[in-house]
N, C-alpha and C. Protein backbone atom coordinates (compact mmCIF):
# COMPACT_ATOMS: atom_id res chain seq x y z
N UNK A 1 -15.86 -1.23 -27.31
CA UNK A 1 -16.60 -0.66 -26.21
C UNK A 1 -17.20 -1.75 -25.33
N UNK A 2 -17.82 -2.72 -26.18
CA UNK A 2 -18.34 -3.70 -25.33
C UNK A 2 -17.53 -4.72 -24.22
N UNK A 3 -16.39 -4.65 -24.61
CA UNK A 3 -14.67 -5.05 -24.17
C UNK A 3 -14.67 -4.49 -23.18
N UNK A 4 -14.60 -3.43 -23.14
CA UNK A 4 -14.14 -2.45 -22.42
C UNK A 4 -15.02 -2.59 -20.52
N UNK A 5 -16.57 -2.70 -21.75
CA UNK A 5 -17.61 -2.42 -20.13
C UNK A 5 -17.14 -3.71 -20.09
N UNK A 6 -17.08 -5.26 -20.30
CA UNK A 6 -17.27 -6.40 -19.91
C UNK A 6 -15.92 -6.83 -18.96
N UNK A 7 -14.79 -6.13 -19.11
CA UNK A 7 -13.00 -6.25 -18.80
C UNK A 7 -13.87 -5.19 -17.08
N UNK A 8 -14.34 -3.98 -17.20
CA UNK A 8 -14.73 -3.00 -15.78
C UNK A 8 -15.29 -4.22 -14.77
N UNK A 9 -16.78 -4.85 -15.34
CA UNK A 9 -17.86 -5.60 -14.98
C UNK A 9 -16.97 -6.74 -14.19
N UNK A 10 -16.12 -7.13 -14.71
CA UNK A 10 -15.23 -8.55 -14.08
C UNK A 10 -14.76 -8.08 -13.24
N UNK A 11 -13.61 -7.09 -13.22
CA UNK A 11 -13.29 -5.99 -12.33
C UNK A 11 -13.66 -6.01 -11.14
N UNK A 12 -14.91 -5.39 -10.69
CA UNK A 12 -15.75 -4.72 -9.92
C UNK A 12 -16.30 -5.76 -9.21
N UNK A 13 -16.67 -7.11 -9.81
CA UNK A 13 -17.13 -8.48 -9.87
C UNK A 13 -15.79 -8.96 -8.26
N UNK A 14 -14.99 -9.25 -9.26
CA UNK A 14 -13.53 -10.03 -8.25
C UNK A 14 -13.37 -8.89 -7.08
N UNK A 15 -13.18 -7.15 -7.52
CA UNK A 15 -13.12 -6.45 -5.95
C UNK A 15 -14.07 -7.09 -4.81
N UNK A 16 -15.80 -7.18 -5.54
CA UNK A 16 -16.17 -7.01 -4.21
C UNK A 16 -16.47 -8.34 -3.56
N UNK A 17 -16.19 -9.96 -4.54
CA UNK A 17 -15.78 -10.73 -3.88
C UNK A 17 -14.82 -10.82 -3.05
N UNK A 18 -13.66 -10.10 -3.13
CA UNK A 18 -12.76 -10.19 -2.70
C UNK A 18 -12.52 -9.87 -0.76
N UNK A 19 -13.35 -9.04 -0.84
CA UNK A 19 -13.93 -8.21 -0.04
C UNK A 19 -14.44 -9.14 1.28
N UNK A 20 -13.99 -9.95 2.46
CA UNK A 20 -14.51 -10.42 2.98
C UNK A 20 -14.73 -9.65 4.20
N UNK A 21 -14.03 -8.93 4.75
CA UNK A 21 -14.28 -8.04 6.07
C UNK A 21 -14.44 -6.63 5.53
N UNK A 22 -15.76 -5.82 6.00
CA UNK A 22 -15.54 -4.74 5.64
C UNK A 22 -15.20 -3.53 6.28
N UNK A 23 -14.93 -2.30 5.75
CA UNK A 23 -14.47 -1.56 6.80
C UNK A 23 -15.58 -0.91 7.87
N UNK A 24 -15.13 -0.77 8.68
CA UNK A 24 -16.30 -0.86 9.98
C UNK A 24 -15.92 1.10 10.50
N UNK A 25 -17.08 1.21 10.26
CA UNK A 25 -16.77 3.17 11.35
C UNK A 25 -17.91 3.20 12.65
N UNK A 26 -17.35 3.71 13.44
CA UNK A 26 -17.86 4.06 14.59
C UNK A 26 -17.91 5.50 14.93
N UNK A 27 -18.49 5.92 15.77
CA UNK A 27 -18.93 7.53 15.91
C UNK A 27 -18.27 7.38 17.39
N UNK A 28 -17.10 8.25 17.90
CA UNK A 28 -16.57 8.42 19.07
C UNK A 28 -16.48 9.86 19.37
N UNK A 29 -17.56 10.50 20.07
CA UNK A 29 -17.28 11.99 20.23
C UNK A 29 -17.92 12.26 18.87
N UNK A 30 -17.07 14.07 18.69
CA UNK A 30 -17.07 14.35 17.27
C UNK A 30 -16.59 13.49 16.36
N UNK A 31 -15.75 12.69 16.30
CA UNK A 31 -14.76 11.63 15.65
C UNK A 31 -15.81 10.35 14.79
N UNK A 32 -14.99 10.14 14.08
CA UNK A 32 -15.37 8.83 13.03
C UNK A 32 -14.55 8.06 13.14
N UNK A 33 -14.45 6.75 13.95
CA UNK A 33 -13.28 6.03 14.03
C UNK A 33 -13.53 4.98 12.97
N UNK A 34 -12.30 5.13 11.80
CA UNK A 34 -12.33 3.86 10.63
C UNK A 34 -11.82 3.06 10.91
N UNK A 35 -11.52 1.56 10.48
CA UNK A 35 -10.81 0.51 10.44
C UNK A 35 -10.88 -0.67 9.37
N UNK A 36 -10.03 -0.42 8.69
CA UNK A 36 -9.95 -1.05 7.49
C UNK A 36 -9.13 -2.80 7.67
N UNK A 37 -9.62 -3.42 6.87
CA UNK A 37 -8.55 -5.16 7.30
C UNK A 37 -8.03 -5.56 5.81
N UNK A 38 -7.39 -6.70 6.02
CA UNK A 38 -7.22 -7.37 4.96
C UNK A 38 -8.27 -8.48 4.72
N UNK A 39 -7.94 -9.28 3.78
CA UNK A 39 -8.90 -10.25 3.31
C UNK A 39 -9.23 -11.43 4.63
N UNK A 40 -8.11 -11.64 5.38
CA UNK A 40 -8.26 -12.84 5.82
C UNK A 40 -8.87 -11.76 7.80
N UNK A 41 -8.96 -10.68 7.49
CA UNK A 41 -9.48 -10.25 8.57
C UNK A 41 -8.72 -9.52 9.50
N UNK A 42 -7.53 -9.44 9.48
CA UNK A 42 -6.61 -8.72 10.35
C UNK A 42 -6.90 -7.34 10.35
N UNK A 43 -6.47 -6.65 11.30
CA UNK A 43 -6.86 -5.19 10.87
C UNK A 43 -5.35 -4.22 9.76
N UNK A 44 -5.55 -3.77 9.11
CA UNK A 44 -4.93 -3.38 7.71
C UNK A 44 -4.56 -1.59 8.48
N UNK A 45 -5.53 -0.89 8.85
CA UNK A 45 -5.22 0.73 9.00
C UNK A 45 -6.80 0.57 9.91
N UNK A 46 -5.90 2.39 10.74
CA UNK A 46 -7.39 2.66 11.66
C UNK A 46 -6.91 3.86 12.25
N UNK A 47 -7.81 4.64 11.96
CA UNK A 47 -7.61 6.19 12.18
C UNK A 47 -9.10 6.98 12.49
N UNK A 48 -9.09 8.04 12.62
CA UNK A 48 -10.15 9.20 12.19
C UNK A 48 -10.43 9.90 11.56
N UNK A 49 -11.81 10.21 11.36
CA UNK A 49 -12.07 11.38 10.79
C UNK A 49 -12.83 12.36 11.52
N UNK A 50 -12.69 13.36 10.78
CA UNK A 50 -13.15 14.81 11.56
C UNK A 50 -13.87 15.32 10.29
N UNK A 51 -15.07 15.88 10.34
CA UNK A 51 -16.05 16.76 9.01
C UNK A 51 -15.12 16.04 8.01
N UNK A 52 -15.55 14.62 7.63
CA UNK A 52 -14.72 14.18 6.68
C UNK A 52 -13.34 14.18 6.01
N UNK A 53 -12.82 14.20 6.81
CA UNK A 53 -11.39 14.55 6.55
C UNK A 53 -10.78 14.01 8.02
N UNK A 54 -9.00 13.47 6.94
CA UNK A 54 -8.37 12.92 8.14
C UNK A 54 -8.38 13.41 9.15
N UNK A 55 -7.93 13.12 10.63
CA UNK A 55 -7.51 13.65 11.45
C UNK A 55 -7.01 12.90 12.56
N UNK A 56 -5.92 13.60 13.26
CA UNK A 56 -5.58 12.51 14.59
C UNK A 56 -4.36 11.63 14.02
N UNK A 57 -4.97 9.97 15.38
CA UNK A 57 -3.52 9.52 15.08
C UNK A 57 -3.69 8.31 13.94
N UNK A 58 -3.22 7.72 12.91
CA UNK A 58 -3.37 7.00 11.97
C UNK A 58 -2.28 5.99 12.31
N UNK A 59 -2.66 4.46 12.30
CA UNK A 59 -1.99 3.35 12.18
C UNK A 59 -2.03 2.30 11.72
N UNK A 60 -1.20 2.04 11.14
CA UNK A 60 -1.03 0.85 9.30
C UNK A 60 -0.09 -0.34 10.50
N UNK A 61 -0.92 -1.46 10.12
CA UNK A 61 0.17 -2.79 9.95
C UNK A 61 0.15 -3.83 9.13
N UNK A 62 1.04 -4.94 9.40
CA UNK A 62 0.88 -5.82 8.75
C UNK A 62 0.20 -6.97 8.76
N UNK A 63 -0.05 -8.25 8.08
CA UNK A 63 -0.70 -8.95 8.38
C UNK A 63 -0.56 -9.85 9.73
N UNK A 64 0.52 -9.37 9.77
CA UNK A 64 0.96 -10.43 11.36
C UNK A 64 0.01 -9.37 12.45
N UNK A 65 -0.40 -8.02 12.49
CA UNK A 65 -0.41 -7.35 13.27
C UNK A 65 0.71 -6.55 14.12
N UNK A 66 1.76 -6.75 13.33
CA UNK A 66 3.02 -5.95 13.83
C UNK A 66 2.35 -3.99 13.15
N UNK A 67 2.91 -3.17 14.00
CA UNK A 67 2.37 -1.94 13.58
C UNK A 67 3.87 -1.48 12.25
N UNK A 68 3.74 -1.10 11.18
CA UNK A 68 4.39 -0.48 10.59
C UNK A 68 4.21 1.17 10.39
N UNK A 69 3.33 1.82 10.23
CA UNK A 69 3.45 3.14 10.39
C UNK A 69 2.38 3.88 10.92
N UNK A 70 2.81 4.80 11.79
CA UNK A 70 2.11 5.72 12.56
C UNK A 70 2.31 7.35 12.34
N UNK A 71 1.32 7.68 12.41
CA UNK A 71 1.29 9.15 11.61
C UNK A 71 -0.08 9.72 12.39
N UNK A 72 0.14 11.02 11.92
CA UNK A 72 -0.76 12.48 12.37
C UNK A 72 -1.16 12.80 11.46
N UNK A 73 -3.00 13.50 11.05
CA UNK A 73 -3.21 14.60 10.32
C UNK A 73 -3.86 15.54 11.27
N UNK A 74 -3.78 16.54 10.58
CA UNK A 74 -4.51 17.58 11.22
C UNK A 74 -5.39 17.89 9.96
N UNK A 75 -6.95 18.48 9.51
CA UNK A 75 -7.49 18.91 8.87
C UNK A 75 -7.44 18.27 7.66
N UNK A 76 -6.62 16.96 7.54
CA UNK A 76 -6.79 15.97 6.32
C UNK A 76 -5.30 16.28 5.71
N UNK A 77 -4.29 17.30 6.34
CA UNK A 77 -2.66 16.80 6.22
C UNK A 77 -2.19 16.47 6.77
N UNK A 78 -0.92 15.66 6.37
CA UNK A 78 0.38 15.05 7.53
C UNK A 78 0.66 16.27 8.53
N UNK A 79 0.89 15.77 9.70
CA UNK A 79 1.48 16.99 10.36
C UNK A 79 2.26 16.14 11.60
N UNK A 80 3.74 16.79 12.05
CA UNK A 80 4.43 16.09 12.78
C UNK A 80 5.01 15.10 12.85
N UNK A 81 5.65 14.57 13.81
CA UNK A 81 6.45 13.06 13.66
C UNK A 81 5.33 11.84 13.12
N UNK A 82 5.98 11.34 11.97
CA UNK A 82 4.99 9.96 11.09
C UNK A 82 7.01 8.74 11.39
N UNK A 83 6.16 7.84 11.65
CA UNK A 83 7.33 6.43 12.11
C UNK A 83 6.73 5.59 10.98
N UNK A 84 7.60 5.11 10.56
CA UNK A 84 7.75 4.16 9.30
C UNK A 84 8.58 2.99 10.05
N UNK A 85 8.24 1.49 10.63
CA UNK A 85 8.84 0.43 10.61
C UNK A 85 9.07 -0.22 9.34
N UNK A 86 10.64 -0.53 9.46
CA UNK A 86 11.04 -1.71 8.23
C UNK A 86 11.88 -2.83 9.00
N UNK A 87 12.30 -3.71 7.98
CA UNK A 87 12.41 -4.89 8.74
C UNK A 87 13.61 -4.72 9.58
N UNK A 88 14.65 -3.68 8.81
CA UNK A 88 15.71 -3.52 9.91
C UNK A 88 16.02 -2.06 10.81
N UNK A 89 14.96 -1.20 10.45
CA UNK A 89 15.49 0.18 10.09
C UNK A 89 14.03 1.14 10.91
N UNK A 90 14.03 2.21 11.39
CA UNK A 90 12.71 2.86 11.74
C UNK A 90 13.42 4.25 11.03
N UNK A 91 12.14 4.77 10.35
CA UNK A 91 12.31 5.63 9.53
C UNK A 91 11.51 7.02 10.18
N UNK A 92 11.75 8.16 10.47
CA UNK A 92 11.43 9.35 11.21
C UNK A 92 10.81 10.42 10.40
N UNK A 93 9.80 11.16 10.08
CA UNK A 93 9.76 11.42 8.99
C UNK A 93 8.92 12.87 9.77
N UNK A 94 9.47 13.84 9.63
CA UNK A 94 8.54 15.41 10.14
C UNK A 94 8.18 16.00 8.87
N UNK A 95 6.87 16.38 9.63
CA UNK A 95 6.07 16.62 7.95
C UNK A 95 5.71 18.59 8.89
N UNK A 96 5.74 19.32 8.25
CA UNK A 96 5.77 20.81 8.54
C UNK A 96 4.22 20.89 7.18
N UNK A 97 3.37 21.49 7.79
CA UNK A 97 1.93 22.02 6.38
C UNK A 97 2.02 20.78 4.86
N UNK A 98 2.03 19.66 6.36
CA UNK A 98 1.81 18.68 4.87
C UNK A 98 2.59 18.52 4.07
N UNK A 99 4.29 19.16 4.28
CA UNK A 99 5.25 19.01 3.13
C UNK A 99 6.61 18.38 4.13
N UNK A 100 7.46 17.19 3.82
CA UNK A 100 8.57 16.48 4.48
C UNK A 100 9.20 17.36 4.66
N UNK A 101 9.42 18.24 5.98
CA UNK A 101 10.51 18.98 6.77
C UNK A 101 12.10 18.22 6.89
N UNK A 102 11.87 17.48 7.48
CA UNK A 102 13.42 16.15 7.60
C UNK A 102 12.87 14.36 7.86
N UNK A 103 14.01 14.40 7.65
CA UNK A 103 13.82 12.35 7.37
C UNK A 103 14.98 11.80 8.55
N UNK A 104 14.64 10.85 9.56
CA UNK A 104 15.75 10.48 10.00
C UNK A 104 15.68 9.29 9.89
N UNK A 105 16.36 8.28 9.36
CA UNK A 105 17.01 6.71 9.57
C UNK A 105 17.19 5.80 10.65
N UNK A 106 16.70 5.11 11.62
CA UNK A 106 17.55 5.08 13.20
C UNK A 106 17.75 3.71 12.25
N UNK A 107 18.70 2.91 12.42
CA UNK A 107 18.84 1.79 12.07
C UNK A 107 19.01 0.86 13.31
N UNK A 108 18.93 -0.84 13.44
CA UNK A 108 18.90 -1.32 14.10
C UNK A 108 20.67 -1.57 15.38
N UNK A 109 21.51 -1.31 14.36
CA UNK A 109 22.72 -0.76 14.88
C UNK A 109 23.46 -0.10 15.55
N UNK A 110 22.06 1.31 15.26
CA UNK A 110 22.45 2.66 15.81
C UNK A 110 22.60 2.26 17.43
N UNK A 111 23.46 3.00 18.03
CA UNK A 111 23.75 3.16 19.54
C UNK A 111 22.73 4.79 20.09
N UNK A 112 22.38 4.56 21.27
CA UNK A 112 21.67 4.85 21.64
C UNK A 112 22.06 5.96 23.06
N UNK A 113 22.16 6.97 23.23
CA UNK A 113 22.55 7.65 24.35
C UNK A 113 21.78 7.95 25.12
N UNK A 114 21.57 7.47 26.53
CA UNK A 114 21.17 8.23 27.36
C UNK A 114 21.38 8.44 28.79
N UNK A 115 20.60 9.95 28.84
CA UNK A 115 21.36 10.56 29.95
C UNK A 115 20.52 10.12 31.62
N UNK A 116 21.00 9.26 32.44
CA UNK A 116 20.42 8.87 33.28
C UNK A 116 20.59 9.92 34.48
N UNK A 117 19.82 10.89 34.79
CA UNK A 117 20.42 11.61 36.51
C UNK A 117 19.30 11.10 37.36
């Protein structure tokens, strides 16, 4: 037992050293705008909330600040087109009541049609 609390205590110890930027909320409107970073400070995710719970538009990147995924909740579920960047590939993803409706692939290859009038 004493293991146990002393293995948590170290734990909890290294998280919140770890911890150099913290996440920062702002009050916009009704809205709670979050923004979460990584260690060295970049911004990590940044979205809203609504009566505590997700809402709106949500966006994740990487440490470079390149955006990798963008997404919707409504009432604290996915809802609608969510974009997933990968290194070669953008991933399409429709979410119907919070459950994956269809998935599309565009790859960097794909050809592209359009109709100019």
């Amino acid at each position: 037992m004493k293991n146990t609390l002393l293995i948590m205590m170290l734990c909890l110890a290294t998280i919140a050293i770890a911890q150099d930027k913290q996440t920062t909320f702002s009050v916009e409107g009704d809205l709670v705008k979050a923004t979460y970073y990584y260690d060295d400070g970049s911004t990590r995710m940044q979205g809203y909330f609504k009566d505590k719970k997700l809402t709106g538009e949500w966006i994740r990147f990487d440490k470079s600040g390149n955006k990798i995924q963008l997404g919707y909740y409504e009432n604290g579920n996915k809802v609608g087109k969510w974009f997933v960047w990968g290194k070669d590939s953008l991933k399409e993803i429709n979410y119907q009541n919070n459950v994956v409706a269809s998935v599309n692939n565009w790859k960097s290859e794909s050809k592209i049609a359009l109709n100019n009038k």
